[in-house]
Protein backbone atom coordinates (compact mmCIF):
# COMPACT_ATOMS: atom_id res chain seq x y z
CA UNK A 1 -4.69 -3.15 -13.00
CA UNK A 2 -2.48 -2.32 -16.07
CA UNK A 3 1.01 -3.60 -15.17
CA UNK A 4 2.18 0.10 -15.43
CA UNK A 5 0.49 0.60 -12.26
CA UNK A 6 2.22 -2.14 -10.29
CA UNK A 7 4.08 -0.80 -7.48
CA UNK A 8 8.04 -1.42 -8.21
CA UNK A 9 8.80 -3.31 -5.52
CA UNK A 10 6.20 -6.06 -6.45
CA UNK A 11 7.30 -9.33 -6.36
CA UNK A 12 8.94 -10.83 -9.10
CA UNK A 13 6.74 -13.25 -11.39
CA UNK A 14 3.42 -11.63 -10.05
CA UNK A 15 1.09 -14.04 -7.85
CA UNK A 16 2.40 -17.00 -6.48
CA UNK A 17 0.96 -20.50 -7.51
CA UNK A 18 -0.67 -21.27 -4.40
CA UNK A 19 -1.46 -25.00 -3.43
CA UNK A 20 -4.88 -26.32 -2.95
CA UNK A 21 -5.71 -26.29 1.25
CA UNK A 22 -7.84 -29.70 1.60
CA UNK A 23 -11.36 -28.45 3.12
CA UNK A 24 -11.86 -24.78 2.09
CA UNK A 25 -13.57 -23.61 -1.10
CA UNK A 26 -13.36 -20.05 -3.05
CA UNK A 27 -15.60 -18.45 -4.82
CA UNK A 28 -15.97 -14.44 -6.10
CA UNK A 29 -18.24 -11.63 -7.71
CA UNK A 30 -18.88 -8.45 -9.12
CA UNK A 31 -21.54 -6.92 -6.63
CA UNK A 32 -21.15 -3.54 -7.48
CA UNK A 33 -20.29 -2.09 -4.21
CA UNK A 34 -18.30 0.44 -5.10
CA UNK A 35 -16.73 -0.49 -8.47
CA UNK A 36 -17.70 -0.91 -11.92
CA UNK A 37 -16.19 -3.92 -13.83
CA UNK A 38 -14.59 -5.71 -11.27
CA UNK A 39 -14.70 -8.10 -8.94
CA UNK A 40 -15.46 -6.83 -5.49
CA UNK A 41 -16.83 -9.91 -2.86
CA UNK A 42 -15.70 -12.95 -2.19
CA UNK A 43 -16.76 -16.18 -0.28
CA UNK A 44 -14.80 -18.79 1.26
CA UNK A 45 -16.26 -22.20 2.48
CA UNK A 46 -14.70 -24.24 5.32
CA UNK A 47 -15.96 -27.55 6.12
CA UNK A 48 -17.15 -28.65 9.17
CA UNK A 49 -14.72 -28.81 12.40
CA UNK A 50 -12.74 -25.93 10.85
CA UNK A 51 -11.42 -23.77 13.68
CA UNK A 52 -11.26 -19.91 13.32
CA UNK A 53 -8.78 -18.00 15.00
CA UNK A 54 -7.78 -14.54 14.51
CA UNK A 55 -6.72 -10.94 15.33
CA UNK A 56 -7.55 -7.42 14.56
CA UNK A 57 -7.54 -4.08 14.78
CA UNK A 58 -7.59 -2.19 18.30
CA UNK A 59 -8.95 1.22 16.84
CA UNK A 60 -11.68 2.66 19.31
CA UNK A 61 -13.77 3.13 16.79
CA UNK A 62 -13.61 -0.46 14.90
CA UNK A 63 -15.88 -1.57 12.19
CA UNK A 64 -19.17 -3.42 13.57
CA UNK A 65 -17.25 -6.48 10.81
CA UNK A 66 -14.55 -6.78 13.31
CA UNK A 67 -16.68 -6.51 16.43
CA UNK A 68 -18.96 -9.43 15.36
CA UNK A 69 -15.36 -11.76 14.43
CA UNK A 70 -14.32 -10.63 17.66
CA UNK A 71 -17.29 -12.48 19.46
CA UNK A 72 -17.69 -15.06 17.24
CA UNK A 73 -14.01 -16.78 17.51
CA UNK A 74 -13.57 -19.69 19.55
CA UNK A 75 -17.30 -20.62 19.34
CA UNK A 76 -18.35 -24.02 21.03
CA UNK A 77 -20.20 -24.42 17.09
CA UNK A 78 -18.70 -27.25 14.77
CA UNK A 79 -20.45 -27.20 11.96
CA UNK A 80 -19.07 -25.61 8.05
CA UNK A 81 -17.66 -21.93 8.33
CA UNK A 82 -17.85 -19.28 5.75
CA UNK A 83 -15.65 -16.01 5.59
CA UNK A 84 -17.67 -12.97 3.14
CA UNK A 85 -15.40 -10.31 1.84
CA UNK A 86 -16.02 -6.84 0.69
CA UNK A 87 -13.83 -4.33 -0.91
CA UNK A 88 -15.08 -0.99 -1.82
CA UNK A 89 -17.41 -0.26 1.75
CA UNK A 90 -15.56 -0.62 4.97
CA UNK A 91 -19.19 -1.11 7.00
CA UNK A 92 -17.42 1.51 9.41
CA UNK A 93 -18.92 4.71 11.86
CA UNK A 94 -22.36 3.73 10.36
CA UNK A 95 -23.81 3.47 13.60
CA UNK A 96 -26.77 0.72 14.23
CA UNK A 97 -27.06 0.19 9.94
CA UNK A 98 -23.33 -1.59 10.44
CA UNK A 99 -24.53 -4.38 12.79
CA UNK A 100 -27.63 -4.26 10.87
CA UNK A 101 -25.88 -5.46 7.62
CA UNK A 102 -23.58 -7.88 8.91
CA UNK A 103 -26.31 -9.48 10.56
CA UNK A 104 -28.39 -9.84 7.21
CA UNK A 105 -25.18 -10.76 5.67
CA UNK A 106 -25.37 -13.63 8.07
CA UNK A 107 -28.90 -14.97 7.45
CA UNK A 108 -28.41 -14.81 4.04
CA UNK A 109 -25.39 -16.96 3.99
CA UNK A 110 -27.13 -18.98 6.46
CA UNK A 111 -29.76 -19.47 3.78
CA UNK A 112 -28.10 -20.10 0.39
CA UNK A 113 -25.09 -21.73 1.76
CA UNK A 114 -26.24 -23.46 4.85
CA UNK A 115 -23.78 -21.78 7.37
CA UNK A 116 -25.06 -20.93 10.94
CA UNK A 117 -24.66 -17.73 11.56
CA UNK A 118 -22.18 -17.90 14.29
CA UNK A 119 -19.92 -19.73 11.70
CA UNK A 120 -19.86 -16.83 9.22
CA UNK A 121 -17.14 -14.61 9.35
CA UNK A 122 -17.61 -10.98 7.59
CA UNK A 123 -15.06 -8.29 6.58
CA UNK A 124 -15.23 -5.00 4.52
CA UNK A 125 -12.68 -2.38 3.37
CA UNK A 126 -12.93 0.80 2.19
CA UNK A 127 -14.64 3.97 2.60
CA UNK A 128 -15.50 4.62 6.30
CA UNK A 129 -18.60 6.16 7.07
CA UNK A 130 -21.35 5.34 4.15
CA UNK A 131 -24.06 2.66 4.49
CA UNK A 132 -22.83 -0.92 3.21
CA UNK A 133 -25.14 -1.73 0.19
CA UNK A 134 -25.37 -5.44 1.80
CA UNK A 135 -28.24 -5.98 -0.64
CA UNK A 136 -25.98 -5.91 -3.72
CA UNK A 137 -23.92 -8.60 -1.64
CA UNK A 138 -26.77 -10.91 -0.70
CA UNK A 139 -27.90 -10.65 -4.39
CA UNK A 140 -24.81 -12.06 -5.37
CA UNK A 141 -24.84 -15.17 -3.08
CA UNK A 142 -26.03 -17.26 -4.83
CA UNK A 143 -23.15 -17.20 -7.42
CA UNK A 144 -20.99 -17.00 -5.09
CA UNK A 145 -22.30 -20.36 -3.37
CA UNK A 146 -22.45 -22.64 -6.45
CA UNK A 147 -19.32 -21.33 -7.92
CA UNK A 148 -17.25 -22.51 -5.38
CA UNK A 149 -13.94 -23.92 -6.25
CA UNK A 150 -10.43 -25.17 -4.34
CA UNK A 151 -8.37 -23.29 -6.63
CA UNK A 152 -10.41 -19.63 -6.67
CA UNK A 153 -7.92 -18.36 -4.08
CA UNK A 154 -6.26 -15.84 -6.78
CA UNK A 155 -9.34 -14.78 -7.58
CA UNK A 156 -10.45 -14.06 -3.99
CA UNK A 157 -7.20 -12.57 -3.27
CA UNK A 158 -8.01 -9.93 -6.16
CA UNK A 159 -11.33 -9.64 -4.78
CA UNK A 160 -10.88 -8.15 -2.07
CA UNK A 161 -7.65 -5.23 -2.90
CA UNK A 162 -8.72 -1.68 -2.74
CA UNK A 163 -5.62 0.58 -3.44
CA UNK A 164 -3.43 -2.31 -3.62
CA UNK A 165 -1.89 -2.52 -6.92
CA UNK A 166 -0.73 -6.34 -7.11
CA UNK A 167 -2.93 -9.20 -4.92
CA UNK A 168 -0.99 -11.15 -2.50
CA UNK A 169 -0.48 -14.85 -1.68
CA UNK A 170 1.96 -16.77 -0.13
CA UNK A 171 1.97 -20.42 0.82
CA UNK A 172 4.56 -23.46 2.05
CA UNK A 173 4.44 -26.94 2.89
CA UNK A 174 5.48 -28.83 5.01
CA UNK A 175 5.87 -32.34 6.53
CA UNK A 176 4.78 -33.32 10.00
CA UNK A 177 6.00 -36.98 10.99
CA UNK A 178 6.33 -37.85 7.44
CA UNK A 179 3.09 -36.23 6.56
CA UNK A 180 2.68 -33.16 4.12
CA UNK A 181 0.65 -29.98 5.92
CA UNK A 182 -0.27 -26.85 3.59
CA UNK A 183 -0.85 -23.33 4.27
CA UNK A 184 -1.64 -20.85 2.06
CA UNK A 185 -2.70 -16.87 2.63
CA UNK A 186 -4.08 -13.73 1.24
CA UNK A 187 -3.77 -10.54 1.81
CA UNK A 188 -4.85 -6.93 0.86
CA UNK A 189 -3.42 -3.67 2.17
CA UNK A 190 -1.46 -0.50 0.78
CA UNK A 191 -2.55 2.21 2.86
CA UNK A 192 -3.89 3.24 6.55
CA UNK A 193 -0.74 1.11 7.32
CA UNK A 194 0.38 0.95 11.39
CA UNK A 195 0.45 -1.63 13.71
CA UNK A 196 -2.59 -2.63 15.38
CA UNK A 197 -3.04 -3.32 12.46
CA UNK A 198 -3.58 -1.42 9.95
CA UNK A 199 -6.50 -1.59 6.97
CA UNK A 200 -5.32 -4.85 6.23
CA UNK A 201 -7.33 -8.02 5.81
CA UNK A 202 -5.59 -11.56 5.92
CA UNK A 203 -7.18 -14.89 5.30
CA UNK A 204 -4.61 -17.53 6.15
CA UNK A 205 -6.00 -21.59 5.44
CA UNK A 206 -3.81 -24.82 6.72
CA UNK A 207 -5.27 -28.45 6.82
CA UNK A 208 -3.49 -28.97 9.67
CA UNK A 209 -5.58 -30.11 13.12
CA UNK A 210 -5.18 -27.90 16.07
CA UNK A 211 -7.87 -26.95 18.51
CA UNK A 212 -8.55 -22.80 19.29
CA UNK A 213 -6.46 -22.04 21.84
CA UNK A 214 -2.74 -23.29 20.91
CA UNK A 215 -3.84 -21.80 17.61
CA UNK A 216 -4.93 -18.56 18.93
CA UNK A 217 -1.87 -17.78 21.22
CA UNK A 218 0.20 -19.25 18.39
CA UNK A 219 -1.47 -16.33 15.77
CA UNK A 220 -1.60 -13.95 18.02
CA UNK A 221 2.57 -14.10 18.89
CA UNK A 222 3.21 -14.27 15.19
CA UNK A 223 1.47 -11.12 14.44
CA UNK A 224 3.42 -9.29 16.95
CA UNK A 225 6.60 -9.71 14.51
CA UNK A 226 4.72 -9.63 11.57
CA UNK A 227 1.87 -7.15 11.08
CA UNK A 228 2.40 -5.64 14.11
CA UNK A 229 5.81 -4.58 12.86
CA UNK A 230 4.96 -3.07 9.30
CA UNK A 231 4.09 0.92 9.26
CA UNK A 232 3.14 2.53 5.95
CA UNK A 233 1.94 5.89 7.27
CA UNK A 234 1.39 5.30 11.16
CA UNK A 235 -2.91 5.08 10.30
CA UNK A 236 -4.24 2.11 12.32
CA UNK A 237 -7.32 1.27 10.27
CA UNK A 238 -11.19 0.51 11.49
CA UNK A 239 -11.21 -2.39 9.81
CA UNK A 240 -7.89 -4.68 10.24
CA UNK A 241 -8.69 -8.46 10.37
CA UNK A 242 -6.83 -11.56 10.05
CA UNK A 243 -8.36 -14.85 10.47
CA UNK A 244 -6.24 -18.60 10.00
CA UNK A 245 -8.42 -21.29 9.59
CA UNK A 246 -6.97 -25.01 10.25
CA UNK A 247 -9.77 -27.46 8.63
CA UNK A 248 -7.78 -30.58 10.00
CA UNK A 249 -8.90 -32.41 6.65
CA UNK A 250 -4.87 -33.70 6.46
CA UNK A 251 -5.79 -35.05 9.91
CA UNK A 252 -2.14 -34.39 11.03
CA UNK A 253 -2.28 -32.69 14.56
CA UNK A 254 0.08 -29.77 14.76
CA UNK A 255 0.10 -28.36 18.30
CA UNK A 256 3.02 -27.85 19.88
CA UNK A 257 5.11 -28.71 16.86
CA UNK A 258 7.71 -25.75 16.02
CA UNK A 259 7.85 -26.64 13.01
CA UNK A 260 4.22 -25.99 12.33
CA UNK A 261 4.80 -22.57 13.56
CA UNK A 262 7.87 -21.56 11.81
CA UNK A 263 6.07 -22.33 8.90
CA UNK A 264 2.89 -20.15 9.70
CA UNK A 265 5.13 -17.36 10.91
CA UNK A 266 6.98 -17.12 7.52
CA UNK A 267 3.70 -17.32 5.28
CA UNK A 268 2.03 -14.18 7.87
CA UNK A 269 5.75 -12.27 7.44
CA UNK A 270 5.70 -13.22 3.56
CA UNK A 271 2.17 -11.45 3.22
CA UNK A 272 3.18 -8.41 5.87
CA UNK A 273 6.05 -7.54 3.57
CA UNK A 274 4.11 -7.53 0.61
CA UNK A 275 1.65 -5.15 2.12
CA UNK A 276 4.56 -2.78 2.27
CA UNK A 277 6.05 -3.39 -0.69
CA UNK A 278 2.56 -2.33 -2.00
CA UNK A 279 2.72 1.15 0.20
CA UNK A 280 1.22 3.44 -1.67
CA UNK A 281 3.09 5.19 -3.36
CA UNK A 282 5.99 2.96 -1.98
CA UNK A 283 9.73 3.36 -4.25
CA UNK A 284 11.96 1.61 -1.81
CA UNK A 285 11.44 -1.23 0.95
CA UNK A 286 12.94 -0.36 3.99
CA UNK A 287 14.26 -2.46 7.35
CA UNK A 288 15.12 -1.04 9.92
CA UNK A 289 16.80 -3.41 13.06
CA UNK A 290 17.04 -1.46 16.51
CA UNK A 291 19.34 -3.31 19.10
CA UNK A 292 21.38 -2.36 22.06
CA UNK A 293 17.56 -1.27 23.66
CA UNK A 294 16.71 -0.77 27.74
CA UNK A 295 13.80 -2.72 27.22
CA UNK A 296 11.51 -4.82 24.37
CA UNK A 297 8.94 -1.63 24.54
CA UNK A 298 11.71 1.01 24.06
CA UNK A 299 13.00 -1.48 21.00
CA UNK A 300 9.50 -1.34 19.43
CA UNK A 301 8.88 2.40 20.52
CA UNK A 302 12.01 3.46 18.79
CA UNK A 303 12.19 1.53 15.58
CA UNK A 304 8.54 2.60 14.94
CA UNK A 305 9.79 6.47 15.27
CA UNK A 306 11.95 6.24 12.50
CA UNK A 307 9.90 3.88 10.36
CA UNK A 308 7.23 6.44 10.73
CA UNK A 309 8.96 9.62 10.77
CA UNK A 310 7.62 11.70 7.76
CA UNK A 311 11.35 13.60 7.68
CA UNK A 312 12.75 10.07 7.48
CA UNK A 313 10.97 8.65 4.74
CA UNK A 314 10.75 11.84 2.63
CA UNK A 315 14.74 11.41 3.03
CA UNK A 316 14.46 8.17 1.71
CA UNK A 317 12.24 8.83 -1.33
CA UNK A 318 14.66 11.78 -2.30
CA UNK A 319 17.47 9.55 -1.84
CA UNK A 320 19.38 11.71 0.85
CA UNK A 321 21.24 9.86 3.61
CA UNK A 322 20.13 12.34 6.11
CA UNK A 323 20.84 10.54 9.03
CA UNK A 324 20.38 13.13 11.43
CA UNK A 325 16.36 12.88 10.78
CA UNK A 326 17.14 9.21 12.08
CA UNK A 327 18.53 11.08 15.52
CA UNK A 328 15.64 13.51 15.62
CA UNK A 329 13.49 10.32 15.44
CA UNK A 330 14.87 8.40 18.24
CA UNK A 331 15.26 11.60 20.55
CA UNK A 332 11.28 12.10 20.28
CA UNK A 333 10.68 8.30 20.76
CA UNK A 334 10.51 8.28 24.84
CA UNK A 335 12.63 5.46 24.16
CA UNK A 336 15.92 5.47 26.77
CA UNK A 337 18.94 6.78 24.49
CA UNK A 338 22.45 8.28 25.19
CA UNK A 339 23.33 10.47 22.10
CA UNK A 340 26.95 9.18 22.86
CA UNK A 341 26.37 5.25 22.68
CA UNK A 342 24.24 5.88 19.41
CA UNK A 343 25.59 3.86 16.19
CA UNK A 344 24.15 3.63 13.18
CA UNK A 345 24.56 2.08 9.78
CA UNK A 346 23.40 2.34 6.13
CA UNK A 347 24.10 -1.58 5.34
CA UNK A 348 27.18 -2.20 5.74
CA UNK A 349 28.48 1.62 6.32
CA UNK A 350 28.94 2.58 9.58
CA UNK A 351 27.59 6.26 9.45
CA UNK A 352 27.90 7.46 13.09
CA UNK A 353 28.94 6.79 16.14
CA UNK A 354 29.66 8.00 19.75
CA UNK A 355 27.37 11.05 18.93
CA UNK A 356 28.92 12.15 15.97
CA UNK A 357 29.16 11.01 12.12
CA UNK A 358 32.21 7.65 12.34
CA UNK A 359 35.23 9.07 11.26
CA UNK A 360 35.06 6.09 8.18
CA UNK A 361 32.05 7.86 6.73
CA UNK A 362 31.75 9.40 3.34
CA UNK A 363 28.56 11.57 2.36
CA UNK A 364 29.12 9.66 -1.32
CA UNK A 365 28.93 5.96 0.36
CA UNK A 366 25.41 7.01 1.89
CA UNK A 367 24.03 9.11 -1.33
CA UNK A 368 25.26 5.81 -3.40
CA UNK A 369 23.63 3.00 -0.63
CA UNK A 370 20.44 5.31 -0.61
CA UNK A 371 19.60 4.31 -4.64
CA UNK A 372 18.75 1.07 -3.85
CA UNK A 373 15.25 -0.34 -4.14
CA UNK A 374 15.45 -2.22 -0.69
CA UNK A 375 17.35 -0.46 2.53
CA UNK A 376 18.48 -1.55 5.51
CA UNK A 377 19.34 1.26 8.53
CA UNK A 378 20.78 -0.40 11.50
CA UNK A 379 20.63 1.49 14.68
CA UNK A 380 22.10 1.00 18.02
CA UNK A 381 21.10 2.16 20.79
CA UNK A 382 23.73 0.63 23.36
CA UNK A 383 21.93 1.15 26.18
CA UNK A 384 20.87 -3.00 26.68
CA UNK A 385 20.01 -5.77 25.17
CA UNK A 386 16.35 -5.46 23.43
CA UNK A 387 15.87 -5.54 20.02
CA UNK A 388 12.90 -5.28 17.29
CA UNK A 389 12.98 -5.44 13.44
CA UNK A 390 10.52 -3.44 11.64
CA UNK A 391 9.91 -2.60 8.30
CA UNK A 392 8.28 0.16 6.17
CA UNK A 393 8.51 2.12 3.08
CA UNK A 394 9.23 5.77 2.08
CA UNK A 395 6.59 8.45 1.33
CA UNK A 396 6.80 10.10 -1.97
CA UNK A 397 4.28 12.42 -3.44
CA UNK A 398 2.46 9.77 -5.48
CA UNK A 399 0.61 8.64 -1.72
CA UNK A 400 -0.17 12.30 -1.61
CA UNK A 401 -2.20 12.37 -5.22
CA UNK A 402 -3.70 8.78 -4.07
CA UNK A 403 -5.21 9.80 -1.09
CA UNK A 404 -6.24 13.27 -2.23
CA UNK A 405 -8.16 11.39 -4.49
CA UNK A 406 -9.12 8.04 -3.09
CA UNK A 407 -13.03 9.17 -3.02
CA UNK A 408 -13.10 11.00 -5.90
C-alpha cells in the first residue's frame, strides 16, 4: 500500500511496536486467494491451556467461519489452539461448500500443525458468495506451520486487511500484584461498518490466566462500548469475529481484577477507532456523545441515527455545519425527544438550544469547527439521564468509487 493511499486520519508513526504475548506464535503467506503479490493467510499458534473467548456478528445470514467459532468457544478441550485467517474470500452464502471448507481447513491444520480440530479457530473476509479456494490455503500450511514466530504479529495484522489501507495493532502492559501482564491486538476493517459488528475481524492475545467465563462476560461487555459503538456505513457484515485469547503462560490470574479489564477495554477501543479512522473513504473522525436520554436503548438508538445518517455525514465531508440534518436524525430515531429540551454543540459551541439555533451561535464558528480532521457533536436530549458515546466517520465520494469497484 503506497503511503499515498493511507487514509488521513491514520495514526501517526504507522504500526505500533507491539510486545511479544508469552505463548502464541505468528506466522503468514501468500496463498493466492484472491490477490496477486501479497500476503493473504495467516496462522496463529496458542499453546496448550489457552482459552478462547469471543464475539461476532449477529447477521442472519453469517458466514459458516463464524458459525463453527460460535460452537467451538468454551470447549471442555485443553490442548494447543490455532486461529487461520483469510483475506480476499469471506467463505459466506456458499451454502454446504462453506462448512465443507472450514472443516478441511480443520483437518489439515490438525495434520501439519497438530491442533485438534475443535481447537482451530477459522475466519475469512471478503467477497460474499464465491467458493473459498481452501486448497490454496491448505497448500500453504506447511509454511505457515514452520515459520512460526513471536514477533510475526505485524505481519499477520497485514495479512489479513482487505480495503483497509493501514494494518492495525494496539497493545499495553500492565502489572498485576507486582507482576507484568501483556496484551496485544489486531485488527482489520474499513467498510461494511455497523454494530453487530461489522466486517471486522479482531485477534486480541494476553498471557494473563483467566478461565472462559469471567473472560467471556468480560469481552462481551467491552464490545458493547467498543465495536458495538463504531458505524462506518450502518452494513453489519457476514463475517464479524473477534476472538481474545489468554494463554496464562505469565501465570498471573486476572479475574476479577479491574485493572485487567481497563486495560483490555482500552486495547479493543484503541483497535475500534482505528477501524474508523480507516472508513473508507473516511476525511474526518467523528464523536458523537448523546446524554440527557429516557433510557440506555434510546441513548444508543439515537446516537447511531446521526452517526449513520447519510445527510449527516455528507454534511460533514463538505464541511457544512448543517445541524438541522442532526434534528432530522434524532426525530426519525424512535428515540423519546422534545424538540424544545434539544441542545447541541459543535465542541465547545453551543449551536442550539430550546428548539431553535442558541442565540450565541455564529454560522462562521460552525463552518470554521467543521475543518477539523477529528469532530466532536454533543447532543442533548434532556429528557433523562442515559447516555452513549459513539463514533464514526463522514462519507465522501471516494467510498462511492471503492465500492463501485471493490470486485472489479
Amino acid at each position: 500500500m503506497s503511503s499515498s493511499n493511507v487514509s488521513p486520519l491514520a495514526p501517526k508513526g504507522g504500526f505500533p511496536d507491539l510486545p511479544v504475548v508469552g505463548g502464541v506464535t505468528f506466522a503468514s503467506a501468500a496463498a493466492g486467494v484472491r490477490y496477486k503479490g501479497r500476503d493473504d493467510v495467516m496462522l496463529a499458534r496458542l499453546q496448550a491451556g489457552t482459552v478462547v473467548a469471543g464475539v461476532f456478528t449477529t447477521s442472519a445470514t453469517r458466514a459458516a467461519p463464524v458459525l463453527d467459532c460460535e460452537a467451538k468457544l468454551g470447549g471442555a478441550s485443553d490442548g494447543p489452539a490455532a486461529i487461520l485467517v483469510n483475506a480476499g474470500n469471506a467463505n459466506a452464502f456458499t451454502g454446504h461448500y462453506g462448512q465443507t471448507s472450514v472443516e478441511e481447513l480443520c483437518k489439515a491444520v490438525e495434520t501439519v500443525a497438530g491442533v485438534a480440530t475443535d481447537r482451530v479457530f477459522t475466519s475469512s473476509t471478503g467477497v460474499i458468495g464465491e467458493p473459498l479456494p481452501h486448497d490454496r490455503i491448505i497448500a500453504s500450511l506447511e509454511a505457515l506451520t514452520n515459520s512460526q514466530s513471536p514477533d510475526g504479529i505485524k505481519d499477520a495484522a497485514r495479512a489479513i486487511m482487505t480495503t483497509d489501507t493501514f494494518a492495525k495493532g494496539a497493545s499495553t502492559v500492565i502489572n498485576v500484584d507486582g507482576q507484568p501482564v501483556t496484551i496485544a491486538g489486531i485488527a482489520k476493517g474499513s467498510g461494511m461498518i455497523a454494530p453487530d459488528m461489522a466486517t471486522m475481524l479482531v485477534y486480541i492475545f494476553t498471557d494473563a490466566a483467566i478461565s472462559f467465563e469471567p473472560l467471556q462476560a468480560m469481552v462481551r461487555g467491552i464490545n458493547a462500548t467498543s465495536f458495538n459503538a463504531i458505524t462506518v456505513d450502518s452494513d453489519t457484515s457476514t463475517s464479524d469475529t473477534l476472538l481474545v485469547a489468554a494463554t496464562g503462560a505469565s501465570g498471573v490470574e486476572v479475574a476479577g481484577i479491574p485493572a485487567f479489564r481497563d486495560a483490555l477495554g482500552e486495547v479493543m477501543l484503541s483497535l475500534a477507532h482505528q477501524v474508523v479512522r480507516d472508513g473508507e473513504g473516511a476525511t474526518k473522525f467523528v464523536s458523537i456523545s448523546l446524554s440527557g436520554a429516557a433510557s440506555d436503548d434510546d441513548a444508543h438508538r439515537a446516537a447511531m441515527a446521526i452517526a449513520n445518517s447519510p445527510l449527516v455525514k455528507t454534511a460533514i465531508a463538505g464541511e457544512d455545519p448543517n445541524w438541522g440534518r442532526i434534528v432530522m436524525a434524532i426525530g426519525k430515531s424512535g428515540a423519546v425527544a422534545d424538540r424544545d429540551k434539544i441542545s447541541i454543540h459543535f465542541g465547545d459551541i453551543l449551536v442550539a438550544e430550546k428548539g431553535w439555533v442558541a442565540s450565541s451561535y455564529r454560522e462562521e464558528d460552525g463552518a470554521s469547527y467543521m475543518t477539523r480532521d477529528e469532530i466532536e457533536i454533543a447532543v442533548d436530549l434532556g429528557v433523562g439521564s442515559a447516555r452513549k458515546t459513539v463514533w464514526t466517520c463522514d462519507l465522501t465520494k471516494r467510498y462511492i468509487e471503492i465500492n463501485a469497484d471493490y470486485r472489479s
